[in-house]
Protein backbone atom coordinates (compact mmCIF):
# COMPACT_ATOMS: atom_id res chain seq x y z
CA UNK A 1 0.00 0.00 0.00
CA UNK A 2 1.02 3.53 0.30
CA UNK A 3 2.92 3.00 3.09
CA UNK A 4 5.12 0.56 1.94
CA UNK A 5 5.25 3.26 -0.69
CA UNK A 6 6.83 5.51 1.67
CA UNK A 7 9.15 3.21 3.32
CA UNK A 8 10.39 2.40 0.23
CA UNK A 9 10.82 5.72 -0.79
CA UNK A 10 12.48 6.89 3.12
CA UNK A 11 14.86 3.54 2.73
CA UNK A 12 16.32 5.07 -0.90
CA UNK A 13 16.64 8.33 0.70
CA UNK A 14 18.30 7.04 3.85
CA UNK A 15 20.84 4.89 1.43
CA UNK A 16 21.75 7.74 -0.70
CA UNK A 17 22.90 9.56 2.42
CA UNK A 18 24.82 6.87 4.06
CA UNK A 19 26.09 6.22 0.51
CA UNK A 20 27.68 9.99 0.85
CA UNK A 21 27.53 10.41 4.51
CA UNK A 22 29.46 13.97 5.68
CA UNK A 23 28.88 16.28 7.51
CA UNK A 24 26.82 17.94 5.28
CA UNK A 25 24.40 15.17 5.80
CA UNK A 26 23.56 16.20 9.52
CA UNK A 27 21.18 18.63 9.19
CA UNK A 28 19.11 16.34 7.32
CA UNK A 29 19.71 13.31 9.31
CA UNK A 30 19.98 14.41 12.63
CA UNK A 31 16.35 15.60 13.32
CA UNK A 32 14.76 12.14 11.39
CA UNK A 33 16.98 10.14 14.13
CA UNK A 34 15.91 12.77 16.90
CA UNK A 35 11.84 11.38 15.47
CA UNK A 36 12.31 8.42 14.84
CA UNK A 37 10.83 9.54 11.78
CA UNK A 38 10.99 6.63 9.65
CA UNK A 39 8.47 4.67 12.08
CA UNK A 40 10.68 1.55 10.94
CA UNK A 41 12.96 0.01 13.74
CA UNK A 42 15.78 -0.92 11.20
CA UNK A 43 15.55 2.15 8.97
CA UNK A 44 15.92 3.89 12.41
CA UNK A 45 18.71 2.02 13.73
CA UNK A 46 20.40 2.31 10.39
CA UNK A 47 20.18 6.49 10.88
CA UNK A 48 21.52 5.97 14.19
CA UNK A 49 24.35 4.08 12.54
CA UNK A 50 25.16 6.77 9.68
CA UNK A 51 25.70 9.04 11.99
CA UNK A 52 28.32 7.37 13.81
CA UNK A 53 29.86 6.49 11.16
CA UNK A 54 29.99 10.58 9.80
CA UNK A 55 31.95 11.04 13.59
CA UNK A 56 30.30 14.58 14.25
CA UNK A 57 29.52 14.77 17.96
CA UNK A 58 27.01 17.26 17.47
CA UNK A 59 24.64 14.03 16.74
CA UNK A 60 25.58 12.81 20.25
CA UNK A 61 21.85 14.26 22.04
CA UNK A 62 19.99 12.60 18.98
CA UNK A 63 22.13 9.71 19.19
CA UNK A 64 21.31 9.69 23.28
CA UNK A 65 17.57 10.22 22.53
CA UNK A 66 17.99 6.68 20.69
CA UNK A 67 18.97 4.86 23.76
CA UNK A 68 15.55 5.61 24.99
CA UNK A 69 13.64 4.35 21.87
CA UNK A 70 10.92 1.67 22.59
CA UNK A 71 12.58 -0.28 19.56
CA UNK A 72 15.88 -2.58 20.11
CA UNK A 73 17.21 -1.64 16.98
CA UNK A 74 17.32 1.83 17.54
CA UNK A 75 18.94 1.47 20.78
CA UNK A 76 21.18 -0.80 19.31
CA UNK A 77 21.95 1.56 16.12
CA UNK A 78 22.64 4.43 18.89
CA UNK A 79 24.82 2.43 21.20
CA UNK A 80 26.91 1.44 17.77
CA UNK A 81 27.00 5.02 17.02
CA UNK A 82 28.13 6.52 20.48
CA UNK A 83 31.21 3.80 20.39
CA UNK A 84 32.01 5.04 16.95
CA UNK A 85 32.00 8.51 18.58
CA UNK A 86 33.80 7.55 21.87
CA UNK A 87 37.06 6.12 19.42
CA UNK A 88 39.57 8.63 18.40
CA UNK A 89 38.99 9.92 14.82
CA UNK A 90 42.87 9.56 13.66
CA UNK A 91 42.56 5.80 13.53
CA UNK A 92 42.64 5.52 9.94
């Protein structure tokens, strides 16, 4: 249905941003993690994930609003993402 639709359609979005995941990326990811906006536990967990991969700590209060997500794999996503922040960037 139209929802699947949408998933679909939030999934390619998500993907193209992890594909090219900077820092530029953040103000568009940021506040869908901070929402939960996807309203899909992996889709979620996979924003969480981006954004420790990108390394900004700016994302760390969305990142700590995941830990309190009623899904697992959000908190999971944003416990993945916080160690990626807690390592030192110059570990190339």
């Amino acid at each position: 249905g139209a929802d699947r639709g949408l998933v679909a359609e939030q999934a390619a979005a998500l993907l193209g941003l992890a594909a090219g995941a900077s820092q530029a990326t953040l103000p568009r990811l940021v506040p869908w993690v901070e929402a939960e906006a996807f309203g899909d536990g992996m889709l979620d967990a996979l924003a969480c994930s981006v954004l420790g991969r990108i390394g900004d700590r700016t994302a760390l209060p969305a990142l700590e609003r995941g830990l309190a997500s009623k899904e697992a794999r959000v908190r999971q996503g944003a416990v993945f993402a916080l160690a990626r922040l807690a390592q030192p960037s110059d570990t190339a």
